[in-house]
Protein backbone atom coordinates (compact mmCIF):
# COMPACT_ATOMS: atom_id res chain seq x y z
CA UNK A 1 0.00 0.00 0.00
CA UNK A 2 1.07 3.23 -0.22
CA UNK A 3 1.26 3.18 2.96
CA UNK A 4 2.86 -0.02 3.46
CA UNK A 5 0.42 -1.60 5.14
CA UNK A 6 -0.62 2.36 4.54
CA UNK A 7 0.62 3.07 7.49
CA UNK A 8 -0.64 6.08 7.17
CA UNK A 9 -1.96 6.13 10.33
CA UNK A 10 0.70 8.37 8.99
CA UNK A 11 -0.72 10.98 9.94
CA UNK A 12 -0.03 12.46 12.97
CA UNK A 13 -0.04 13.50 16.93
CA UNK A 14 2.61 15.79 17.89
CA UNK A 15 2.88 15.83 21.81
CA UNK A 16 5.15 19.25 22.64
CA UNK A 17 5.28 20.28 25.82
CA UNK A 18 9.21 19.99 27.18
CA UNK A 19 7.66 17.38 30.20
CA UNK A 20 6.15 14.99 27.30
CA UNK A 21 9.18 15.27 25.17
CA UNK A 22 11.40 14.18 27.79
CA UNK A 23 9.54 11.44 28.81
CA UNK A 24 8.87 9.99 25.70
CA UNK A 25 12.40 10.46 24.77
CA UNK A 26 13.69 9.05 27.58
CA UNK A 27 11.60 6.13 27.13
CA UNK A 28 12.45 5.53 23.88
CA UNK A 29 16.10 5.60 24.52
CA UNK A 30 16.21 3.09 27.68
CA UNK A 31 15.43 0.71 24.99
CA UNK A 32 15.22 1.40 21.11
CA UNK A 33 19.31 0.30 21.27
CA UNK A 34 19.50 -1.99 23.47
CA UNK A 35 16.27 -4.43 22.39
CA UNK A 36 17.11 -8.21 21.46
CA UNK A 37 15.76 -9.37 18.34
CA UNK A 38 13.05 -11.77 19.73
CA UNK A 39 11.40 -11.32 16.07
CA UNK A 40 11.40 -9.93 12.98
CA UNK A 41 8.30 -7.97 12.48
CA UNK A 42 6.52 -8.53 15.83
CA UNK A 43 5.39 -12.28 15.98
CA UNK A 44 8.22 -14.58 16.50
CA UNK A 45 8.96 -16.35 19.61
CA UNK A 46 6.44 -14.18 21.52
CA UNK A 47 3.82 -15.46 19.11
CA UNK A 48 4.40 -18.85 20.20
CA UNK A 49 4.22 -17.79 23.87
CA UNK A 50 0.93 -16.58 24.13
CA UNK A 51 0.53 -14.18 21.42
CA UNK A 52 0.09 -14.54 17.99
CA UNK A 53 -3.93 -14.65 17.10
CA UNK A 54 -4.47 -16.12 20.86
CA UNK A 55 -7.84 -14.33 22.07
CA UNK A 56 -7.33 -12.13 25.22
CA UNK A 57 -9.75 -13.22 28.28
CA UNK A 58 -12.90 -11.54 27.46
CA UNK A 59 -13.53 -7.90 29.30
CA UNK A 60 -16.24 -6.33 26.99
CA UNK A 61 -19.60 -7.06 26.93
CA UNK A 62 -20.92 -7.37 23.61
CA UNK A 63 -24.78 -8.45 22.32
CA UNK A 64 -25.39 -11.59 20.23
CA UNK A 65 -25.82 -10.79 16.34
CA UNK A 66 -26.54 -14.13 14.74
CA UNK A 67 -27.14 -13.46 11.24
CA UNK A 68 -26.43 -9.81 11.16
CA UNK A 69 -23.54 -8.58 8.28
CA UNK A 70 -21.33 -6.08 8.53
CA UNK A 71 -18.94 -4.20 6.13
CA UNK A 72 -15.47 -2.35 7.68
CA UNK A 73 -13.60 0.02 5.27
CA UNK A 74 -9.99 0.89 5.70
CA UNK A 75 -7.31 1.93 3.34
CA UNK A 76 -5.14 -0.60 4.89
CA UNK A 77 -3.34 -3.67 2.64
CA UNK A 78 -1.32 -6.42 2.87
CA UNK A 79 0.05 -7.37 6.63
CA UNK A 80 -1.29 -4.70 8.15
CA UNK A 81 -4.74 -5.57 6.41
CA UNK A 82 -4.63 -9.52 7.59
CA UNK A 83 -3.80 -8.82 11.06
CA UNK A 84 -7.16 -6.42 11.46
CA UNK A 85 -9.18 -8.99 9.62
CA UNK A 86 -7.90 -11.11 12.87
CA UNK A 87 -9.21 -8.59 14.99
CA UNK A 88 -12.53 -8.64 13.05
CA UNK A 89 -12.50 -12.50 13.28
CA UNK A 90 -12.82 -12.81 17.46
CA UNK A 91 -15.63 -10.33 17.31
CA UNK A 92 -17.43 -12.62 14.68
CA UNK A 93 -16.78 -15.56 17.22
CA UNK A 94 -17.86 -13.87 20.10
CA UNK A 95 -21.17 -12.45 18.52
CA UNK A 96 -22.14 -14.72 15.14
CA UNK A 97 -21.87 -11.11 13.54
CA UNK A 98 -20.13 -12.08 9.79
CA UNK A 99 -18.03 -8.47 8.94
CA UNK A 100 -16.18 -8.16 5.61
CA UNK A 101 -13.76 -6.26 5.20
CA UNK A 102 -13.63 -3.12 2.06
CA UNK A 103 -10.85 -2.12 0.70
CA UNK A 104 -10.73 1.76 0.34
CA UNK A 105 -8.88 3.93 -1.40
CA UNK A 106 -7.07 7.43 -0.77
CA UNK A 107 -8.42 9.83 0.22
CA UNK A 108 -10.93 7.79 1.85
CA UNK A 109 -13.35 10.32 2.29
CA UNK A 110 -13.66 10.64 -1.64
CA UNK A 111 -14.08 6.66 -1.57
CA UNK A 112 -16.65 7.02 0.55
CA UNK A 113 -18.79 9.50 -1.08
CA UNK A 114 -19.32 7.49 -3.74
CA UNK A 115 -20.15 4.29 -1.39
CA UNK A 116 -22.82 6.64 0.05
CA UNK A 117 -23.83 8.12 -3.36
CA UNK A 118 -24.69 4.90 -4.62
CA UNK A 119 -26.34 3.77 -1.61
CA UNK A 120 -23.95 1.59 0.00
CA UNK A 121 -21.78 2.85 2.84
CA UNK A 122 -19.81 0.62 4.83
CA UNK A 123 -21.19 0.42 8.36
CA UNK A 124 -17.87 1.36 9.91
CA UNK A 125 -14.87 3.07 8.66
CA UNK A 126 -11.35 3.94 9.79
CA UNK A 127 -10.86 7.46 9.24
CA UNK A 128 -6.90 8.34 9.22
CA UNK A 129 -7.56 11.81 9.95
CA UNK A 130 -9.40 14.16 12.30
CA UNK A 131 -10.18 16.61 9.31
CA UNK A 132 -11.73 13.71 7.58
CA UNK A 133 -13.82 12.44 10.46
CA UNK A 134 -15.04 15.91 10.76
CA UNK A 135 -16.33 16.48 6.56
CA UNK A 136 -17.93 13.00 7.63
CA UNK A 137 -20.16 14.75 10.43
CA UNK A 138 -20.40 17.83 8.35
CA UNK A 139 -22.01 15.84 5.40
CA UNK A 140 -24.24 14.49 7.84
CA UNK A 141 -22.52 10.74 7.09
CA UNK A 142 -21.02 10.34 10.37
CA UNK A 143 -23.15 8.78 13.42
CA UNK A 144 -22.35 9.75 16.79
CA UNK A 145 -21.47 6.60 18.89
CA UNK A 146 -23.55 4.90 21.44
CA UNK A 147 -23.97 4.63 24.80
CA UNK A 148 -21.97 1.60 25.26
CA UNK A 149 -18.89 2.30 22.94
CA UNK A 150 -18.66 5.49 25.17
CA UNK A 151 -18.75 3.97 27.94
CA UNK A 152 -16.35 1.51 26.76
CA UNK A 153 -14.18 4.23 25.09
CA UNK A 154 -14.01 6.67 28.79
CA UNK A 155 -12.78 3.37 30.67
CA UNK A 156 -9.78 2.31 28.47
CA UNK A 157 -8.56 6.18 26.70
CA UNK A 158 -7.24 9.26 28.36
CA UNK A 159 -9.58 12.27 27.87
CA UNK A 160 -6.87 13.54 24.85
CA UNK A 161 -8.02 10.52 22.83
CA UNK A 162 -11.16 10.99 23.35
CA UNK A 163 -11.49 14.59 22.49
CA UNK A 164 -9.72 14.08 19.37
CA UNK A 165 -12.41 11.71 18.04
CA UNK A 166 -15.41 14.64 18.81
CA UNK A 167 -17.06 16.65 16.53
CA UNK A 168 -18.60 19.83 18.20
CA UNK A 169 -18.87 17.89 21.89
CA UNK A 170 -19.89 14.59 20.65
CA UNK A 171 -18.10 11.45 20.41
CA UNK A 172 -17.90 10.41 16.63
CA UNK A 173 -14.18 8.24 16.66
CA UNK A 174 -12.50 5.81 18.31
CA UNK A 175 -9.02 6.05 17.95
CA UNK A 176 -8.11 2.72 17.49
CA UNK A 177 -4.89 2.37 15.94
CA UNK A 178 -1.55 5.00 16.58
CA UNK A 179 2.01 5.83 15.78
CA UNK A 180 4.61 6.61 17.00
CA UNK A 181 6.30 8.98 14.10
CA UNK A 182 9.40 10.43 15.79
CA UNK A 183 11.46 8.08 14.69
CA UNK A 184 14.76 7.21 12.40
CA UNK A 185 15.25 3.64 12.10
CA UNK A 186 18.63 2.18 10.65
CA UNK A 187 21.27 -0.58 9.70
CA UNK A 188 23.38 -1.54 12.56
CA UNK A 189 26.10 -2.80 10.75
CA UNK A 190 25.87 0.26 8.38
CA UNK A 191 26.54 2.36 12.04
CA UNK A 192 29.28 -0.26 12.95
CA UNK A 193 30.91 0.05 10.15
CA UNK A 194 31.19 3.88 10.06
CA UNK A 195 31.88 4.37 13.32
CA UNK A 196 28.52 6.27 13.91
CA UNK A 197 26.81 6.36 16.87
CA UNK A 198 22.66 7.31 17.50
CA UNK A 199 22.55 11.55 17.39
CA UNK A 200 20.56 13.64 19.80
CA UNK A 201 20.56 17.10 17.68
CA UNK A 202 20.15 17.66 13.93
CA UNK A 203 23.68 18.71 13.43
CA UNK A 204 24.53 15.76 15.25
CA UNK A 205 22.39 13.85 12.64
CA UNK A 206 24.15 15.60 9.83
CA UNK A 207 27.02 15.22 11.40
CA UNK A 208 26.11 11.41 11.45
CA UNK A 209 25.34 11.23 7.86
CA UNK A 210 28.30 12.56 6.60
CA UNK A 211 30.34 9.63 8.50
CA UNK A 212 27.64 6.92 7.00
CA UNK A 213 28.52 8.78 3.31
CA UNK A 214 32.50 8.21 3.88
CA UNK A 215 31.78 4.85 4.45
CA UNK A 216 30.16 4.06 1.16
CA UNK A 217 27.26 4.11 1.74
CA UNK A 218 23.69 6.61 0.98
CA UNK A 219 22.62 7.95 4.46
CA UNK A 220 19.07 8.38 4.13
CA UNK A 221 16.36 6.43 2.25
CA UNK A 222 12.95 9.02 1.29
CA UNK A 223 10.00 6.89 0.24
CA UNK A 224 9.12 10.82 -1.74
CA UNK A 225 6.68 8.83 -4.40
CA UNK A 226 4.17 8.74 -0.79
CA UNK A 227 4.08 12.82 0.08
CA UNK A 228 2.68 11.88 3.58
CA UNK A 229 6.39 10.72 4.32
CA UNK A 230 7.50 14.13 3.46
CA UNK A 231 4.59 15.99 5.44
CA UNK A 232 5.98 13.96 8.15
CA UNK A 233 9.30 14.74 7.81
CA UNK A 234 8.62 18.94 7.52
CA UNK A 235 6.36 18.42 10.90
CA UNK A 236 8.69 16.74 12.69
CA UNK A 237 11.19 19.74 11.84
CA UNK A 238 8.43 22.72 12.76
CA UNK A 239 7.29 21.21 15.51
CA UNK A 240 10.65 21.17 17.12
CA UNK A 241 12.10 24.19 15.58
CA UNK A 242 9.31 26.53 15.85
CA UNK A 243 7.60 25.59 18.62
CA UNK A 244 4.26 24.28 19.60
CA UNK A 245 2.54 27.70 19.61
CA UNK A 246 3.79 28.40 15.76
CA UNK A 247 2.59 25.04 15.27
CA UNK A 248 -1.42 25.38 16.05
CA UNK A 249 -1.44 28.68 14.55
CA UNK A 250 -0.34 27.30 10.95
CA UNK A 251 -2.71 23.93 11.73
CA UNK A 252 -5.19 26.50 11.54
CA UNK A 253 -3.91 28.70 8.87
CA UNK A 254 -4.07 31.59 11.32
CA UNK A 255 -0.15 32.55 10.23
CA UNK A 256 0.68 31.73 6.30
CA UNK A 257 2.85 29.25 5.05
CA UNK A 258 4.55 32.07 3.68
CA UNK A 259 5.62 32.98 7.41
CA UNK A 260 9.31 33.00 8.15
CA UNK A 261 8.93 29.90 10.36
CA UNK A 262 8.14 27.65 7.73
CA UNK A 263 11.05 29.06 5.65
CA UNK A 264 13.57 28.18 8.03
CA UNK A 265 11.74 24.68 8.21
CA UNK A 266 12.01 24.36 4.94
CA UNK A 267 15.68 25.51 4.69
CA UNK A 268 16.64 23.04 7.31
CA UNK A 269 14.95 19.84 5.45
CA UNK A 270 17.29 20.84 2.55
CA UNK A 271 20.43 20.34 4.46
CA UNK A 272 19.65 16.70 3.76
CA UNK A 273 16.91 16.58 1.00
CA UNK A 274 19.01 18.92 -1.18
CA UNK A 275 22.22 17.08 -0.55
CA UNK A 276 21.80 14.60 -3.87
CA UNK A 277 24.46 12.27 -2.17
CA UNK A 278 22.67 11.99 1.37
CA UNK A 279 19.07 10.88 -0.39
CA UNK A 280 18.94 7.51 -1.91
CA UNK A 281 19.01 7.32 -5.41
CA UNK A 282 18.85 11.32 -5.64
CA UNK A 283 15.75 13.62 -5.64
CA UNK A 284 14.37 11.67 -8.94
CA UNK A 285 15.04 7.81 -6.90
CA UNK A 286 13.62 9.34 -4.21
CA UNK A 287 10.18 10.42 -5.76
CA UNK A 288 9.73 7.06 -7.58
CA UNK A 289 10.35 5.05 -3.99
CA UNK A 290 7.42 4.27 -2.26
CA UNK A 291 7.23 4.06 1.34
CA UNK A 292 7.51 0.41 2.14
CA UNK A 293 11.07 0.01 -0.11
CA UNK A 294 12.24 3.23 1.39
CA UNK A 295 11.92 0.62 4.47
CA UNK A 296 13.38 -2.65 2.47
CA UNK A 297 15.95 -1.36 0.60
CA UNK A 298 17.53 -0.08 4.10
CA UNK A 299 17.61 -3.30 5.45
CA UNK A 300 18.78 -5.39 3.00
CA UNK A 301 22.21 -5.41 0.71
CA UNK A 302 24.22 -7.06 3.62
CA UNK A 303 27.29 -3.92 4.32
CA UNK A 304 26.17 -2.01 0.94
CA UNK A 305 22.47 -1.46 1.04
CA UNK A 306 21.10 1.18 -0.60
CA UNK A 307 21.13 3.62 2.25
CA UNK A 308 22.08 3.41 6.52
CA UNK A 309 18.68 5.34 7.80
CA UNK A 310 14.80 5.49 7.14
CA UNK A 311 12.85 8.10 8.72
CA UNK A 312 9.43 6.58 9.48
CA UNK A 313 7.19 5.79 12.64
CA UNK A 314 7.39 2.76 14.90
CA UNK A 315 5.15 0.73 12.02
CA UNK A 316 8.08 0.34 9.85
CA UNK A 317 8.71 -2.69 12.17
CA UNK A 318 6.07 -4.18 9.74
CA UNK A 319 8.41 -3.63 6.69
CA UNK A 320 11.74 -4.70 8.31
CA UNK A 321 9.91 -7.95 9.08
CA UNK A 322 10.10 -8.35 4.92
CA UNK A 323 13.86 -8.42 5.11
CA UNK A 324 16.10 -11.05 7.15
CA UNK A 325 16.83 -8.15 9.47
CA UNK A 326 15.94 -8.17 13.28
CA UNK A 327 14.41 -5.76 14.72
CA UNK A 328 16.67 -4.77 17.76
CA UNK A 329 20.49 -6.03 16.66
CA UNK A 330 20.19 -5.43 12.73
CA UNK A 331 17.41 -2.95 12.79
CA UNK A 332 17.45 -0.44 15.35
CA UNK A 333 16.02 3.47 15.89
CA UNK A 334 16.41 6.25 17.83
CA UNK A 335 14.01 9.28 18.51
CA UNK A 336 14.20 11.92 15.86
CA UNK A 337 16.68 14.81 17.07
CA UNK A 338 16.27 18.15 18.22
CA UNK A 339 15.97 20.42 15.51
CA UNK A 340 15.09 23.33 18.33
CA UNK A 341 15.48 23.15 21.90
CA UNK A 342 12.90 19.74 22.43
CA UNK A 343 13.16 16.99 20.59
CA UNK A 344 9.49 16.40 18.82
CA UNK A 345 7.92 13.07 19.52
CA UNK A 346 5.33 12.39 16.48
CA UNK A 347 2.32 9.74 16.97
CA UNK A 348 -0.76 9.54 14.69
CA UNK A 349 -3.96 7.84 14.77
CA UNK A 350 -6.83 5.68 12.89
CA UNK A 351 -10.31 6.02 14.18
CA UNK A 352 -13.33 3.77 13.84
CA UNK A 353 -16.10 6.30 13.00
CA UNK A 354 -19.85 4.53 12.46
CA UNK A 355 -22.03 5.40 9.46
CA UNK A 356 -25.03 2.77 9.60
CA UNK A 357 -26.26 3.49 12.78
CA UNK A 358 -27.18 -0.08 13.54
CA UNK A 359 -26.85 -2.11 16.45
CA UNK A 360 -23.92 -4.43 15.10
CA UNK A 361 -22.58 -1.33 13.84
CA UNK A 362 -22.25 0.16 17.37
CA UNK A 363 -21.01 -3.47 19.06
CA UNK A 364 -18.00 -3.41 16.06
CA UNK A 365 -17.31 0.27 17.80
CA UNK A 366 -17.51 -0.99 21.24
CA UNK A 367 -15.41 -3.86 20.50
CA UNK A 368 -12.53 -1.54 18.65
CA UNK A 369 -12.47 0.50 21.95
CA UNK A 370 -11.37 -2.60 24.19
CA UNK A 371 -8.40 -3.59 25.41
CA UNK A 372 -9.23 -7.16 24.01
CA UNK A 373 -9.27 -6.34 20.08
CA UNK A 374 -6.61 -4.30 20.61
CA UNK A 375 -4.23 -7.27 22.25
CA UNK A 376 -5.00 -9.50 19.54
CA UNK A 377 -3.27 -6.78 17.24
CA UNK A 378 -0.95 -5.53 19.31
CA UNK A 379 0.49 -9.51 19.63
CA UNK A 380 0.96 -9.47 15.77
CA UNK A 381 3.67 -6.68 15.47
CA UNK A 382 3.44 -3.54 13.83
CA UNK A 383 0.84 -1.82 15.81
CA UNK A 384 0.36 0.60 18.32
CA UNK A 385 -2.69 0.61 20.46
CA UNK A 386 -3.85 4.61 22.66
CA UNK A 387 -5.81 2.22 24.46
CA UNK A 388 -4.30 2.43 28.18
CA UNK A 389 -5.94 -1.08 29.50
CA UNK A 390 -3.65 -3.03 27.15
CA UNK A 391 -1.16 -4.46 28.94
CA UNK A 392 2.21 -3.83 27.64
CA UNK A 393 3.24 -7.28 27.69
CA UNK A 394 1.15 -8.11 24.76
CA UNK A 395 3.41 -6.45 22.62
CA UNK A 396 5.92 -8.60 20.96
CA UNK A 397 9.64 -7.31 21.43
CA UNK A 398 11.16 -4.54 23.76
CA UNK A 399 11.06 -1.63 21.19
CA UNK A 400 7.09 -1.84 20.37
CA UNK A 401 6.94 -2.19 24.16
CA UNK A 402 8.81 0.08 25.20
CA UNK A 403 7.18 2.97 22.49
CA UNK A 404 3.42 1.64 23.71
CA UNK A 405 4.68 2.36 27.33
CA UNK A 406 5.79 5.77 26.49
CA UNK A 407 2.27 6.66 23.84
CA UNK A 408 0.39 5.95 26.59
CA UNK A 409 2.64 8.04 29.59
CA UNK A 410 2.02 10.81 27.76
CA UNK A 411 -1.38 10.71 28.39
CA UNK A 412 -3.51 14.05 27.33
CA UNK A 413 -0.16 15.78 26.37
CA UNK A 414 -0.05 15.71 22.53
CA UNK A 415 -1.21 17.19 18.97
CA UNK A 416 -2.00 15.76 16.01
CA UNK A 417 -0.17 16.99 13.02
CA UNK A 418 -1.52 19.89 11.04
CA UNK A 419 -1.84 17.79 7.57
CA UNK A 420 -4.46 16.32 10.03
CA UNK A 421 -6.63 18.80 10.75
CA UNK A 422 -6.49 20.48 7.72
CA UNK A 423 -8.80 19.89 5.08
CA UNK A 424 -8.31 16.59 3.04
CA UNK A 425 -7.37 18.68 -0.21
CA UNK A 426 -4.80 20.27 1.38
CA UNK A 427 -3.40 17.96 3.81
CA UNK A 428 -4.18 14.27 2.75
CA UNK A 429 -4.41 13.94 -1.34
CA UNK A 430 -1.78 12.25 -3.53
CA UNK A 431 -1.16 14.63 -6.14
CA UNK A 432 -2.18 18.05 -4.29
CA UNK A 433 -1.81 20.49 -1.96
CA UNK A 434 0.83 19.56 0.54
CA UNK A 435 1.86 16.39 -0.19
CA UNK A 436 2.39 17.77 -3.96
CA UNK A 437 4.19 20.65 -3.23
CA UNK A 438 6.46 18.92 -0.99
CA UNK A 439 7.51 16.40 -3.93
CA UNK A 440 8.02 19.04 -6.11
CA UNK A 441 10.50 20.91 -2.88
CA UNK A 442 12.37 17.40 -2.44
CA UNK A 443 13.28 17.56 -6.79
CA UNK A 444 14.22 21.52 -5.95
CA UNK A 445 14.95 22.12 -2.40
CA UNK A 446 16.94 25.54 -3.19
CA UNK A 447 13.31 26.77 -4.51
CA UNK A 448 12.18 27.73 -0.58
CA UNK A 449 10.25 30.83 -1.29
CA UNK A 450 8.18 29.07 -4.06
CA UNK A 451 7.08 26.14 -2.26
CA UNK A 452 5.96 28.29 0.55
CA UNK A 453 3.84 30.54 -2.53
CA UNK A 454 2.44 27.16 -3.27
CA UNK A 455 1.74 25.74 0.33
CA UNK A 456 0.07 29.05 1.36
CA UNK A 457 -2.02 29.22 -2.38
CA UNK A 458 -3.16 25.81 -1.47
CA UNK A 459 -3.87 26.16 1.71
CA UNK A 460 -5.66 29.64 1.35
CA UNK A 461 -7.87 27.51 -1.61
CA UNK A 462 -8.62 24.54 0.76
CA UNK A 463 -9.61 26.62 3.90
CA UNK A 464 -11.76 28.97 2.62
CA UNK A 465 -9.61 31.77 2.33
């Protein structure tokens, strides 16, 4: 997927304040070194040790639907895909519900405007973005949920996760898949070999790049044919340079993207995106690499693979698992640096928003805000659950641990990214608006003041003015 397993959940929650920061960061590096490689991509040994599809003791309530159908629509693919349709498979068990699954397409709010138009929504949906699940309760698709999936939804999420999934007070989403997107994940030998060690700052990261180089090998890999990987990278940059007061005000578009702040953003991405021997492949390899090789072709090659780093969130675990690398001794990651004076730490979400009011359509809700559904996916690798009543231990190696432990310590304390919460033609289409413009920045990164004409044109278009 475009996504790799579209991991868009790609999108994004930016938690800023200095506390946060810290202890996120300091979470992630008690163990993002130092984790043995119990698996590849998040089954292995732990799989056979309780995990794998095993069905967590039962701690939801949920009503017998014998002969009702369901239909669940996700952008999701490949593993990412297979392991929900697990999820989907214990709630058929426990309530003789049968729910198949509907592929959707970006941007799924388009995809589902035609579903509706010709009379056939899905009756859930996983919306990867709070803009979208807000057009959805603007066109009058969305249904608020129920009593019980609220209920359900206040016991197991802090209040932060449940405000994000309201729409003018009431409770529309449940956010039941994040990501951790501060992240730079790379080839341990690759380090080894260059004498390299993990950086804290982003002149320490350049700093690191330039060793990796005069070793022979590319630093980074860009998946740039997937612009949310490049949205990503820019809000990782803002967040931390500017600041998270600069940061709500462009969310919003109450300061341009002409303002001075995104300039030096900008300016600072091309220390490495303009640096044709830092990006794999060059600006042009970099725009035709989708996000899941970006991942691959990092991790494979033996001591010459096609680049030593991959900047992507804590689901690229997913993509590793492709490779012979291990996740922990050949693969590892560190938090992405300071670029300002905090280091930003980047998660994202994928809610479950309802559009057939229905009674099986509200248990498949209910169900998606338990710990229990949430275990069986957590078990499989790749995934990264809000929910606070999962136990950690579910999760099948120390790094997804140890990222879960610190998603959830952060508690109310985070954002989601601006791409987000802007409006789906500016901040979530392939071929527009943000994700366009910053393609065409990563082929000409010494053209600053035009993509910010661009980015602010688009963005005045898409907001209303």
């Amino acid at each position: 997927m475009r996504m790799s397993s579209t991991i868009r959940t790609g999108r994004t929650v930016k938690r800023t304040t200095r506390a946060a920061a810290t202890l996120a960061a300091a979470a992630l590096a008690l163990s993002l070194t130092a984790c043995g490689g119990d698996d590849d991509n998040g089954g292995g040994d732990n799989a056979d040790k309780g995990g794998g599809t095993k069905a967590p003791a039962s701690s939801v309530t949920l009503p017998k639907l014998d002969g009702e159908s369901l239909e669940v629509a996700a952008v999701w693919t490949g593993t990412e895909q297979e392991n929900f349709k697990k999820v989907l498979a214990e709630f058929e068990k426990r309530t003789g519900a049968k729910v198949t699954f509907v592929p959707a397409q970006d941007p799924i709010i388009n995809f589902l405007g035609s579903k509706i138009a010709g009379g056939a929504p899905p009756d859930v949906a996983m919306l990867p973005q709070p803009g979208a699940i807000k057009q959805a309760v603007d066109k009058g698709w969305a249904k608020p949920l129920g009593a019980e999936a609220t209920k359900e939804l206040g016991e197991n999420y802090s209040q932060g996760w449940q405000d994000i999934g309201k729409v003018d007070g009431k409770q529309y989403g449940v956010y039941y898949k994040a990501a951790n997107k501060s992240l730079i994940w790379y080839n341990a030998q690759v380090f080894e070999n260059a004498g390299a060690s993990e950086p804290k700052t982003w002149d320490e990261l350049l700093n690191t790049a330039q060793m990796v180089y005069d070793s022979g090998v590319t630093p980074f890999s860009v998946g740039g044919a997937d612009g949310w990987t490049l949205t990503d990278w820019f809000e990782n940059v803002y967040l931390s340079q500017a600041g998270p007061e600069k940061y709500d005000q462009l969310a919003k578009h109450e300061i341009k993207w002409t303002d001075p702040s995104v300039k030096q953003a900008l300016t600072t991405l091309a220390e490495i995106w303009g640096k044709k021997d830092f990006v794999a492949g060059g600006a042009s390899g970099a725009l035709q690499t989708e996000f899941p090789a970006s991942v691959t072709q990092t991790f494979t090659g033996g001591a010459q693979p096609k680049a030593g780093m991959v900047y992507e969130g804590d689901f690229v675990q997913v993509n590793i698992g492709e490779t012979k690398a291990k996740v922990g001794t050949d693969a590892k990651v560190f938090p992405f640096p300071a670029v300002g004076d905090t280091a930003p730490v980047v998660s994202g979400g994928d809610a479950a928003v309802v559009f057939k009011d229905s009674k099986a359509a509200q248990a498949l809700a209910t169900w998606l805000a338990s710990p229990d559904a949430a275990a069986i996916q957590a078990r499989l690798g790749g995934f990264l659950s809000p929910n606070k009543s999962v136990d950690a231990s579910v999760y099948p190696n120390d790094v997804q641990k140890k990222i879960a432990e610190a998603l959830v310590a952060a508690g109310d304390d985070f954002r989601f990214d601006m791409s987000d919460q802007a409006p789906q033609a500016f901040g979530g289409t392939p071929g527009k608006g943000e994700w366009k413009t910053l393609q065409d920045f990563l082929k000409n990164p010494k053209d600053v003041a035009g993509a910010q004409a661009k980015l602010e044109a688009d963005a005045a278009a898409a907001y209303g003015g």
